[in-house]
Protein backbone atom coordinates (compact mmCIF):
# COMPACT_ATOMS: atom_id res chain seq x y z
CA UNK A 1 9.21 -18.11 -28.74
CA UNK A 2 11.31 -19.58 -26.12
CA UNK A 3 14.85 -21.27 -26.57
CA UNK A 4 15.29 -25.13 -26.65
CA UNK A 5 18.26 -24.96 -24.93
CA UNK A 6 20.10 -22.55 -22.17
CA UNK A 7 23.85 -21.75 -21.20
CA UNK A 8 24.57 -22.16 -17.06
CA UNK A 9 25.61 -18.91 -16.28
CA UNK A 10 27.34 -17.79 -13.13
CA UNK A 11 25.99 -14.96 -10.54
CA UNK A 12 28.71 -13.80 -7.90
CA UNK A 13 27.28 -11.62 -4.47
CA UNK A 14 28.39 -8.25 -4.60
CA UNK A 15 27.93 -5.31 -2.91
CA UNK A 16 25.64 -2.45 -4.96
CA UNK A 17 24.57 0.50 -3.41
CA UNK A 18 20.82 1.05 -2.57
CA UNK A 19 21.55 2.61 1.19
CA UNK A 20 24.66 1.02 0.87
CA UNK A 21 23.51 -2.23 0.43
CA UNK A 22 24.56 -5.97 0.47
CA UNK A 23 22.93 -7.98 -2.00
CA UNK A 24 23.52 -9.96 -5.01
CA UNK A 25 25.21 -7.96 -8.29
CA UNK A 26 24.34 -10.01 -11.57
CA UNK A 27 28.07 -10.84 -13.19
CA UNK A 28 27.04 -13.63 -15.08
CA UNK A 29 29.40 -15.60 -17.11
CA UNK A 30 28.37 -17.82 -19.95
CA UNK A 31 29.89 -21.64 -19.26
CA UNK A 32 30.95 -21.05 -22.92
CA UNK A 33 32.81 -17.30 -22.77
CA UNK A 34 33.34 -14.26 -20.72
CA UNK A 35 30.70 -12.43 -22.33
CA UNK A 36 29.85 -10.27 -18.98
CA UNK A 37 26.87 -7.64 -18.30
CA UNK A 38 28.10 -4.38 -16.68
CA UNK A 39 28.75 -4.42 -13.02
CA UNK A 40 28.68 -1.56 -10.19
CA UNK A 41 31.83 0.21 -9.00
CA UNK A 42 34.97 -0.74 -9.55
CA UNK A 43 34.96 -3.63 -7.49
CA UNK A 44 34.66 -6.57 -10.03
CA UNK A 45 35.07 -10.78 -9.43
CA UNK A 46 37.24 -13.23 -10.74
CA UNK A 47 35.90 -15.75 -12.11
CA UNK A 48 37.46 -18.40 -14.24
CA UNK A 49 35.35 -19.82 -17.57
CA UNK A 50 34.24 -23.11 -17.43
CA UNK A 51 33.14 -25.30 -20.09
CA UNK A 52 30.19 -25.44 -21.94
CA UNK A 53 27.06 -26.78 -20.79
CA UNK A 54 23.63 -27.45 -22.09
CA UNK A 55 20.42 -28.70 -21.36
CA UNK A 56 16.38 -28.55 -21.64
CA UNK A 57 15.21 -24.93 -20.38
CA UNK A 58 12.32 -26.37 -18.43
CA UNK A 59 15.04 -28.83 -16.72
CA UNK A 60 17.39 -27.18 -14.18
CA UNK A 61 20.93 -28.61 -14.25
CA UNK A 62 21.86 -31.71 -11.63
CA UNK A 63 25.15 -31.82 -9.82
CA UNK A 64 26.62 -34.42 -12.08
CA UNK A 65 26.37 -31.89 -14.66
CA UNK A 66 27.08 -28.78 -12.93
CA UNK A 67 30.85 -30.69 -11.57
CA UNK A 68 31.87 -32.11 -15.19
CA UNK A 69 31.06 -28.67 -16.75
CA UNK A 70 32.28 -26.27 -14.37
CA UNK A 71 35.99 -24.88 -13.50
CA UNK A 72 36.19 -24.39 -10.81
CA UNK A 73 34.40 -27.05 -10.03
CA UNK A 74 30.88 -26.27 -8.65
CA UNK A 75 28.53 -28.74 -7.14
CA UNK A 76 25.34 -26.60 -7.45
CA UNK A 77 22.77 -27.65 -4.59
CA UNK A 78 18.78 -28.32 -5.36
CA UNK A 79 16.23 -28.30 -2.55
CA UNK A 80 16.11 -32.09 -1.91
CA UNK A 81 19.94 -32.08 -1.66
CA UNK A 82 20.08 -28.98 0.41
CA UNK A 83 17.15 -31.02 2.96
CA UNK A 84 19.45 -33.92 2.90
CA UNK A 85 23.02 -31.95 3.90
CA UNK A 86 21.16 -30.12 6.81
CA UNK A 87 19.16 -33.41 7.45
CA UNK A 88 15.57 -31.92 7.15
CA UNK A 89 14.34 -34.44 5.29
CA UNK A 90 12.40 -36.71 8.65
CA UNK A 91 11.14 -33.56 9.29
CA UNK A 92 9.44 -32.89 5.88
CA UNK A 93 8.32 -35.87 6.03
CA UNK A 94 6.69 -35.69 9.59
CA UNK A 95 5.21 -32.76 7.93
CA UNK A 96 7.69 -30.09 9.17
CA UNK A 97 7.58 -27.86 6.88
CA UNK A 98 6.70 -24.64 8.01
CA UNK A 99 2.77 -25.36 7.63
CA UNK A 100 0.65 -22.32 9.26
CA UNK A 101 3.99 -19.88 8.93
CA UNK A 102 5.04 -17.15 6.48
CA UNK A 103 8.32 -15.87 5.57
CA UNK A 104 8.80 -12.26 4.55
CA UNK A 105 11.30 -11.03 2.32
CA UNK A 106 12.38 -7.54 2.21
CA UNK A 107 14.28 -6.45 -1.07
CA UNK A 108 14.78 -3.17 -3.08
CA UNK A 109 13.01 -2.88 -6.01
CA UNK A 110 11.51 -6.46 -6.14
CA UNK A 111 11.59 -8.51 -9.18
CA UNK A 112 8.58 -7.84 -11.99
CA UNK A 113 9.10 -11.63 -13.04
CA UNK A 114 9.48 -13.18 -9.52
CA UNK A 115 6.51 -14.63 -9.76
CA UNK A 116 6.81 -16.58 -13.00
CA UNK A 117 10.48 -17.28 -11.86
CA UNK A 118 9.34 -19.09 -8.37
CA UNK A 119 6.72 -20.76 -10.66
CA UNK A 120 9.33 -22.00 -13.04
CA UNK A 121 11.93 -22.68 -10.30
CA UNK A 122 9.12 -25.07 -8.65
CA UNK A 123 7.92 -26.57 -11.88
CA UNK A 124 11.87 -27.39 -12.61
CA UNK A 125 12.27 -29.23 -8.88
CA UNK A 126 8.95 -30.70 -8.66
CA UNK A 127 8.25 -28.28 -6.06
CA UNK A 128 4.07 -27.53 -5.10
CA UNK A 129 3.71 -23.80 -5.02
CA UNK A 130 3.81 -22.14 -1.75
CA UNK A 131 0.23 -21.90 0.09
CA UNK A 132 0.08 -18.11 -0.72
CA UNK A 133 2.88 -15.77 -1.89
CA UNK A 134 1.98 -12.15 -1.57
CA UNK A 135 3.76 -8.96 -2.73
CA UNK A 136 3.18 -5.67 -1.15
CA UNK A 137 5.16 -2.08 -1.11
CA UNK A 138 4.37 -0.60 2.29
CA UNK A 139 6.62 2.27 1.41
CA UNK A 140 5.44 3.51 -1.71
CA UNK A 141 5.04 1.88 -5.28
CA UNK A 142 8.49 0.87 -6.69
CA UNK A 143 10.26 2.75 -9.73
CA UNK A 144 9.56 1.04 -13.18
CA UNK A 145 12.13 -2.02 -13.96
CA UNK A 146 14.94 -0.87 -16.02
CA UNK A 147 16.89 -4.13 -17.22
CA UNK A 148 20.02 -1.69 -18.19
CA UNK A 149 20.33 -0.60 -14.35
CA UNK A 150 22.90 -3.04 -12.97
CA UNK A 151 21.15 -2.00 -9.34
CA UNK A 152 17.41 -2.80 -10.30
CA UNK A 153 19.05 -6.14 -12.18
CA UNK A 154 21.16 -6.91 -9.25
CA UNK A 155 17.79 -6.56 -6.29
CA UNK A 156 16.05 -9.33 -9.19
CA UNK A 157 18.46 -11.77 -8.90
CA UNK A 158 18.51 -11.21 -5.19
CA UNK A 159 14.91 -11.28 -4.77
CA UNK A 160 14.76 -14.41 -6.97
CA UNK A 161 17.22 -15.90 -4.75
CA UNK A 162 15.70 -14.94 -1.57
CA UNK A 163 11.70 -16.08 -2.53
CA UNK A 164 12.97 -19.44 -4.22
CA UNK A 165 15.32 -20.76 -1.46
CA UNK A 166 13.25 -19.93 1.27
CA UNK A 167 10.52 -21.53 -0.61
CA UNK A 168 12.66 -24.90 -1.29
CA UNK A 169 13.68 -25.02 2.59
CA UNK A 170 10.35 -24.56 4.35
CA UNK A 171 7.97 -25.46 1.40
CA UNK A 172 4.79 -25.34 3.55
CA UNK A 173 5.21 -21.99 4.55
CA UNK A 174 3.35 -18.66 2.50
CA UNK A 175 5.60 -16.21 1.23
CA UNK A 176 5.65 -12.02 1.86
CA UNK A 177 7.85 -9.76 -0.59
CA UNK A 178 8.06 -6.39 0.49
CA UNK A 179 9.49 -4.11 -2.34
CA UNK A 180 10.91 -1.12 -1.31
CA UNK A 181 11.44 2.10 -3.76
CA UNK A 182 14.29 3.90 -2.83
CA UNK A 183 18.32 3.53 -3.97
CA UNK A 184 20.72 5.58 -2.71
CA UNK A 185 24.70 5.03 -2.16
CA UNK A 186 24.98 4.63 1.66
CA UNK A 187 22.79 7.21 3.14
CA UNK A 188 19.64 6.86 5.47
CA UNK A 189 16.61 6.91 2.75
CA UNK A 190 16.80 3.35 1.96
CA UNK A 191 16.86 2.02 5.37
CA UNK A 192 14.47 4.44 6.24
CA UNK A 193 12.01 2.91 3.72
CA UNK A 194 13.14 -0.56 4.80
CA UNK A 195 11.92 0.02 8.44
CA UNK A 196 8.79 1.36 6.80
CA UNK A 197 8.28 -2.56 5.48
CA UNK A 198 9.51 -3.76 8.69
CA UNK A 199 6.72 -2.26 10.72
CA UNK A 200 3.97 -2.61 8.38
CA UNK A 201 4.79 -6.76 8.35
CA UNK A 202 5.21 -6.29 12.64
CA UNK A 203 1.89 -4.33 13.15
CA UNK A 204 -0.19 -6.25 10.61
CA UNK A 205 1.36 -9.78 11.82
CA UNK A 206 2.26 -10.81 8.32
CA UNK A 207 5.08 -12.74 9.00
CA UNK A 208 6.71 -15.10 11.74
CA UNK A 209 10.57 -14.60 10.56
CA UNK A 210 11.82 -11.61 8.34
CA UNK A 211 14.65 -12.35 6.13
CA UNK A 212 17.17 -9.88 5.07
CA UNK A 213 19.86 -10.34 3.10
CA UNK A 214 21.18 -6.97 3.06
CA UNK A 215 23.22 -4.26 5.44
CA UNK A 216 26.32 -2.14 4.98
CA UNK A 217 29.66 -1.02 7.02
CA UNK A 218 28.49 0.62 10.30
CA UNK A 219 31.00 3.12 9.45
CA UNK A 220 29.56 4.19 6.46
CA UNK A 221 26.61 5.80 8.74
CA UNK A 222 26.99 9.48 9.04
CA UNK A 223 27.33 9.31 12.44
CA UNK A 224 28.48 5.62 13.41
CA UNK A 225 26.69 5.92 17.07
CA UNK A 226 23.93 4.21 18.92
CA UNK A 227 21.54 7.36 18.14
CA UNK A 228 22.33 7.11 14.96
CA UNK A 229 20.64 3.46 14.35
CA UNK A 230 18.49 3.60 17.49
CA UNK A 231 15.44 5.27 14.82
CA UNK A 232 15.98 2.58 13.11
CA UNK A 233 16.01 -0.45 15.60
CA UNK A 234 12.71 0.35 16.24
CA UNK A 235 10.76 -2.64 14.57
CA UNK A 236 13.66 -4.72 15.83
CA UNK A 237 11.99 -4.51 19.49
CA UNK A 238 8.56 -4.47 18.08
CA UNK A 239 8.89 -7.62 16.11
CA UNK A 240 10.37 -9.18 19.25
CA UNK A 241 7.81 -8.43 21.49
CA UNK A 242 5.41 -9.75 18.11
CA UNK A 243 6.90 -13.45 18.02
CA UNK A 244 8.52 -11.90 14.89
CA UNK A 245 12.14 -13.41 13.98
CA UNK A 246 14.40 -11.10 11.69
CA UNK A 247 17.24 -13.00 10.26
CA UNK A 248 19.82 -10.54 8.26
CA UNK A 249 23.60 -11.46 6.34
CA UNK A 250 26.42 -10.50 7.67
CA UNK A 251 27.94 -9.93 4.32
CA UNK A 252 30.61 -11.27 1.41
CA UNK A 253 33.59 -9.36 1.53
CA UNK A 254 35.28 -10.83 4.89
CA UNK A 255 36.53 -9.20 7.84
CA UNK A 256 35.80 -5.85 6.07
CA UNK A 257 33.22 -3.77 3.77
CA UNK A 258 32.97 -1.75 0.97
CA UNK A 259 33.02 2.13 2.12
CA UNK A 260 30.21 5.28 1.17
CA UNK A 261 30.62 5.20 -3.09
CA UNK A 262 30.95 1.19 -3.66
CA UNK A 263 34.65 1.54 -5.11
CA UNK A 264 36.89 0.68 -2.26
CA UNK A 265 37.83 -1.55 0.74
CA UNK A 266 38.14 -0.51 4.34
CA UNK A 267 41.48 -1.50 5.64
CA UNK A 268 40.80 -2.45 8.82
CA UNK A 269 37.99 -4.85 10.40
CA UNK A 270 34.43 -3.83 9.86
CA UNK A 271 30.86 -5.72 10.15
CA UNK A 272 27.67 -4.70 8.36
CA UNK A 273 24.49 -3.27 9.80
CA UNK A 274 21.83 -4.15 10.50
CA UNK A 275 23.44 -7.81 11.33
CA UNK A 276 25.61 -6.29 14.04
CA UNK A 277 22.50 -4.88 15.74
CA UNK A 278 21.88 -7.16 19.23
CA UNK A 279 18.14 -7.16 18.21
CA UNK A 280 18.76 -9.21 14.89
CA UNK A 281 20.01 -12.94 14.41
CA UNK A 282 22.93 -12.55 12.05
CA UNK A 283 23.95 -15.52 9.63
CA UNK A 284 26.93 -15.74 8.44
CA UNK A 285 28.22 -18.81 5.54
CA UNK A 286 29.77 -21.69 5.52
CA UNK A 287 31.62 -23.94 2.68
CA UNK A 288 30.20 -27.19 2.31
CA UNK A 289 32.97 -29.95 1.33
CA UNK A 290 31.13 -31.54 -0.84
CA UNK A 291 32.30 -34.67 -3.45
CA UNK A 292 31.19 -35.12 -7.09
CA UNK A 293 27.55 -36.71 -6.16
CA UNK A 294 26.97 -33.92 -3.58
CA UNK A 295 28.07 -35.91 -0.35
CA UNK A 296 29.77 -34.24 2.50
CA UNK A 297 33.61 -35.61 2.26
CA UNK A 298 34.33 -33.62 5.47
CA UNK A 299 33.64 -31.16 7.75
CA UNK A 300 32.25 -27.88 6.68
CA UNK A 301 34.39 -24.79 7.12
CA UNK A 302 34.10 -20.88 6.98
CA UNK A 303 33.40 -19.81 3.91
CA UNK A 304 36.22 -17.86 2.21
CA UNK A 305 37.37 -17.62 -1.33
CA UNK A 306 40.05 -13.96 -1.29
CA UNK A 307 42.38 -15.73 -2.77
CA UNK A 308 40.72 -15.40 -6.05
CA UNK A 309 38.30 -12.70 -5.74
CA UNK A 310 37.31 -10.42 -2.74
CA UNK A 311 34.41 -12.88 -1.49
CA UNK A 312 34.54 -14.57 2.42
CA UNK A 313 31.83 -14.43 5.03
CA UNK A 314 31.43 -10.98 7.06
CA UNK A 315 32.65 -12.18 10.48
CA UNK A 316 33.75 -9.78 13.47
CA UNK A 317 33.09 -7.46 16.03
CA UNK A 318 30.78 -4.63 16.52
CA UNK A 319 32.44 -1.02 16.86
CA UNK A 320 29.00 0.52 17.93
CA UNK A 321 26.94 -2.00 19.45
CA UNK A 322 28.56 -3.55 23.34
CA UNK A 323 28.28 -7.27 23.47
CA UNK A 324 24.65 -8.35 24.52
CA UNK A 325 23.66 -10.48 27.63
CA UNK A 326 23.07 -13.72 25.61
CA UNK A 327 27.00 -13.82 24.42
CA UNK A 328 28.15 -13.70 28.10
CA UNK A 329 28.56 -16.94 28.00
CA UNK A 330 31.17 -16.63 25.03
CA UNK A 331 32.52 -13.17 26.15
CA UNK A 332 36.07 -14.57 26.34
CA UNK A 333 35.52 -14.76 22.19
CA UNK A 334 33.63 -11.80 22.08
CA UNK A 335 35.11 -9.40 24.58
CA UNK A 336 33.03 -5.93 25.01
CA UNK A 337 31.45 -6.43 21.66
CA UNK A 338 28.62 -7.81 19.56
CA UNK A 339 30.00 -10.36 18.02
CA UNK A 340 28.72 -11.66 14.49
CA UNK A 341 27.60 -14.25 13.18
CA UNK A 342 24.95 -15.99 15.24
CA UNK A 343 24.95 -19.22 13.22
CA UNK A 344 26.09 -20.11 9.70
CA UNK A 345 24.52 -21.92 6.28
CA UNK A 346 25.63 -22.43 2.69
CA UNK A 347 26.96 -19.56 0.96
CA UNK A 348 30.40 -20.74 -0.84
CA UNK A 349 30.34 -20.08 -4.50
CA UNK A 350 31.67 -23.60 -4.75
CA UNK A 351 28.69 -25.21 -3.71
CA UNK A 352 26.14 -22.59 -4.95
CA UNK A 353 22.92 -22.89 -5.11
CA UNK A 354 20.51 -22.67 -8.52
CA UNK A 355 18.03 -20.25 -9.05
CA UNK A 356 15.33 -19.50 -11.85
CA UNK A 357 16.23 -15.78 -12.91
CA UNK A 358 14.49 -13.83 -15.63
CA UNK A 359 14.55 -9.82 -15.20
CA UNK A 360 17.40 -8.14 -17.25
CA UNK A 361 19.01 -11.67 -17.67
CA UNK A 362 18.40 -14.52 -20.17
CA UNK A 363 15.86 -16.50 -18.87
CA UNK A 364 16.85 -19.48 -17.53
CA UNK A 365 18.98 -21.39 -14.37
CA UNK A 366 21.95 -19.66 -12.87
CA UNK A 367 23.99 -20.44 -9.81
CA UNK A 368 24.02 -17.94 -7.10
CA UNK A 369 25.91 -17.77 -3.62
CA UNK A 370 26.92 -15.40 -0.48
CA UNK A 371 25.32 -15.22 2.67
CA UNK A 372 21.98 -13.84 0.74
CA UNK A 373 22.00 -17.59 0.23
CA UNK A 374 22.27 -18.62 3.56
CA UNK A 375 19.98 -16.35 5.11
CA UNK A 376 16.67 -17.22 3.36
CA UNK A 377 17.82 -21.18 4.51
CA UNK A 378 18.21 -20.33 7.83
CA UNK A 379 14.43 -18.31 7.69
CA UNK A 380 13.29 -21.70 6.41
CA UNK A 381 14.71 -23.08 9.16
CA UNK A 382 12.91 -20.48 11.75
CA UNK A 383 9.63 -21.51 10.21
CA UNK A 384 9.87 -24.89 10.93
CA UNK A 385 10.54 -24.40 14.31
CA UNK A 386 7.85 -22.01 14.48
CA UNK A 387 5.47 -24.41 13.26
CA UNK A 388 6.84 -26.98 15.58
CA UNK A 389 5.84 -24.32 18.93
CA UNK A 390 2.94 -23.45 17.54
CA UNK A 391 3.98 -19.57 17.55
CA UNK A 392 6.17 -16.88 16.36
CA UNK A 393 10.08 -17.17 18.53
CA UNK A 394 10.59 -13.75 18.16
CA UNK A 395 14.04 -13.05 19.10
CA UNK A 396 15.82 -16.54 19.25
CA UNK A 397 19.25 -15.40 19.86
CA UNK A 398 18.83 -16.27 23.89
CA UNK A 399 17.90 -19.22 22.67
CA UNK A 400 20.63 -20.29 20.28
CA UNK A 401 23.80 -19.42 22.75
CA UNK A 402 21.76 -21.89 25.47
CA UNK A 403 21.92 -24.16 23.09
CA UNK A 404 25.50 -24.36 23.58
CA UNK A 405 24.98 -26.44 26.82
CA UNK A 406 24.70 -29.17 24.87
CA UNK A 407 25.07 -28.66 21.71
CA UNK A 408 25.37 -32.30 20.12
CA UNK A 409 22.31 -32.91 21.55
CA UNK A 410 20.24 -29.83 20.57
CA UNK A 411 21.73 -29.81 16.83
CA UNK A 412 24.25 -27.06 16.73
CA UNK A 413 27.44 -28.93 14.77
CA UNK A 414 30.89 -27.34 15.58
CA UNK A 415 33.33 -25.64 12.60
CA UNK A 416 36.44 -25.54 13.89
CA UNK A 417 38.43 -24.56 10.33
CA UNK A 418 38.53 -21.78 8.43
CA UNK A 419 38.96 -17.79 8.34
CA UNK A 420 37.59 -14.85 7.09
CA UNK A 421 40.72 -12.73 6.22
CA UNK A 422 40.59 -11.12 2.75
CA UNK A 423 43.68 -11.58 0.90
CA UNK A 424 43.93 -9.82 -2.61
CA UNK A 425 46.79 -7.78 -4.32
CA UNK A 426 44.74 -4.93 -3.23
CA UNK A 427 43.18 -5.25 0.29
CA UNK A 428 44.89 -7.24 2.87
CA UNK A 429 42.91 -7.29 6.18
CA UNK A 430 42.95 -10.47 9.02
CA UNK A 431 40.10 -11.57 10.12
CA UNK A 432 38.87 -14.22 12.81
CA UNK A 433 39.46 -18.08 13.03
CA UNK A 434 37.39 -20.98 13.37
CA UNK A 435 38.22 -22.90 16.28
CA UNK A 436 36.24 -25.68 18.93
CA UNK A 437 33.60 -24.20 20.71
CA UNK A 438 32.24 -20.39 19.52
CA UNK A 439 34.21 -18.84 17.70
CA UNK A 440 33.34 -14.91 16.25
CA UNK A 441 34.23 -16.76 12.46
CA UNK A 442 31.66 -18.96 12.72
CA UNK A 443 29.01 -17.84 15.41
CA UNK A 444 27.88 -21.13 17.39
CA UNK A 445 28.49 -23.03 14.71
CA UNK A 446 26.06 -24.84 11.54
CA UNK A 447 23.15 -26.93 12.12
CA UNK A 448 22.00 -30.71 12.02
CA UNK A 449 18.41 -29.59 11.19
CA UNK A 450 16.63 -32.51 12.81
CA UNK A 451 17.74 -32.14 15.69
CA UNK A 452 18.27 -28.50 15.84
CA UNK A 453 14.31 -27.77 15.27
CA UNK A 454 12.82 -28.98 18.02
CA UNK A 455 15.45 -27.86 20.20
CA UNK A 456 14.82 -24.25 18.90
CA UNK A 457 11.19 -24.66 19.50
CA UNK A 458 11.79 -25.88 22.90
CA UNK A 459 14.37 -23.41 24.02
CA UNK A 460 12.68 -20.30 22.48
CA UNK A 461 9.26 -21.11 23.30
């Protein structure tokens, strides 16, 4: 029998190891106590108890009630008000909405209740289902769900995440998961599997845009050389050549990363792999500064929240990977390096977004953020363009730095505010600053999506 009423609870992005990985640790926190699952590592968040808040289970929570409930204050974002911040909403309405595309998702372990989840998440937003949603495991079946594993827990809420918000952003488009088997704390296996899904969604055409919201320290590679990932940026060229878009985070913990074991900080600059890798569009997040009702009260800036727990957007500059030919045109930013992000979205815990979560949780709504929220937006994104050129972009990075010609025009808004350091009692490492123009903080910037669309399709078609 299922409960009348539900607590909001609170999931923070964290990094867990499974290769190493980025993706979203479960820490929730009941709006009514600090009752707290176990977390990996050491590495744990701050978060500050709100207030209590309750409502029907079938009904997720609106921003009204997410502000006067939470402290911090957090104006939690639902589809419609997500389309009407990146002004999508002429485009759905034209019928932009990723029609004829599909979006695959590559996660570890998968979810064994995604499916009712995405069904409850679009029953709670009046949401139609997507045309098909399809999950496959390319690399071998996955290990049986174990809801005491904080890791198998942690890929759930991620996956959940990941298939619902790139759902709510390009509704018209079908839906891939690949589930992949293998954890392991930094090492190759993992990746080795991932590039397994990656090619098996490139050589049967699955997918337009691959999003991955996942990647780890290039330093925490064995060998932190180009022959070290070249065996592994294989299906980056072949989904290229494909029409095949893959989108991947550049990560939560600032200008640096969590090294091999989980339990410490670098202390010095570091970006995460595979979003430093020239062959992959890398989005970083942005905060949204939002008021009470959900309108934008000013510009948006880079998203960074140290000073109460170790959580910013991964912004820098590649130690393995030289800068590529489409960032010439911003190599005085850049300098010899690939320089990360590409292009920014939502991710700031303040302005989270809700997601439908049932595997090794209370069922129910919970608010989620990181750039494993912006990265399934930005694949919604992809798919509308897609839809709008009537093909696959492939690789649209070209595409988005020559949209800085004119980028008022062609969508591309400017944040000029903000920083990545990570400042903590523990870990003290500067990072890079917003500024006009490119910046390395903030990539070329966020988007005004109805613009930004067609401009994509036109310039990478």
């Amino acid at each position: 029998m299922r409960p009348s009423q539900f607590s909001i609870r609170i999931s923070r992005i964290f990094g867990l190891a499974c290769a190493g990985l980025l993706v979203a640790t479960l820490v929730p926190v009941e709006l009514a106590g600090a009752a707290t699952q176990p977390s990996a590592g050491s590495i744990k968040p701050f978060v500050e108890i709100p207030r209590t808040v309750s409502a029907p289970l079938d009904v997720p929570p609106t921003t009204a009630q997410c502000v006067a409930n939470t402290h911090p204050e957090i104006v939690c974002l639902s589809p419609s008000l997500m389309h009407t911040l990146y002004d999508t909403d002429s485009l759905l309405n034209a019928g932009t909405d990723g029609t004829g595309q599909t979006i695959a998702i590559i996660d570890c372990y998968g979810s064994p209740t995604i499916r009712r989840d995405l069904k409850a998440f679009d029953t709670g937003y009046g949401l139609a289902a997507p045309p098909s949603f399809t999950i496959i495991q390319p690399a071998g079946p996955v290990p049986a769900f174990n809801p005491n594993d904080p890791g198998m827990v942690g890929w759930a809420t991620e996956t959940s995440l990941d298939v619902e918000w790139a759902h709510a952003m390009a509704p018209g488009a079908s839906i891939v998961l690949a589930e992949t088997p293998t954890a392991e704390n930094f090492g190759m296996s993992g990746f080795k599997d991932i590039a397994t899904a990656e090619n098996d969604i490139i050589t049967n055409h699955l997918a337009t845009v691959i999003s991955e919201s996942f990647g780890t320290p290039e330093q925490t590679f064995r060998n932190d050389s180009l022959a070290t990932f070249a065996p592994l940026e294989v299906p980056f060229a072949k989904a290229a050549a494909a029409g095949i878009t893959i989108l991947a985070a550049t990560g939560d913990f600032g200008a640096t990363g969590l090294k091999r074991g989980g339990t410490s900080f670098y202390q010095k600059q570091v970006v995460n792999w595979p979003a430093s890798d020239p062959g992959v569009t890398a989005i970083g997040g942005s905060h949204l500064q939002l008021d009470a009702t959900g309108q934008r009260v000013d510009d948006d800036v880079v998203w960074n929240e140290s000073r109460r727990h170790p959580q910013a957007e991964g912004a820098g500059k590649s130690a393995v990977f030289s800068r590529p030919s489409y960032q010439d045109g911003v190599a005085k930013a850049t300098g010899r390096h690939r320089a990360i992000p590409d292009v920014v979205m939502a991710a700031s815990c303040g302005d989270s977004v809700v997601v439908h979560l049932s595997s090794g949780v209370q069922s129910g709504w919970w608010f989620v953020c990181g750039t494993s929220e912006a990265t399934p937006l930005f694949a919604g994104i992809v798919a509308m363009a897609d839809q709008v050129a009537g093909h696959g972009l492939g690789q649209i990075d070209p595409a988005l730095y020559s949209l800085l010609a004119a980028p008022d025009t062609h969508g591309v808004t400017d944040i000029t505010l903000g920083d990545n350091s990570i400042w903590t009692k523990a870990d003290h490492v500067v990072g890079f600053y917003a500024g006009a123009g490119y910046d390395v903080a903030s990539g070329i910037g966020t988007i005004d999506g109805a613009k930004f669309v067609p401009a994509l399709a036109s310039a990478a078609g």
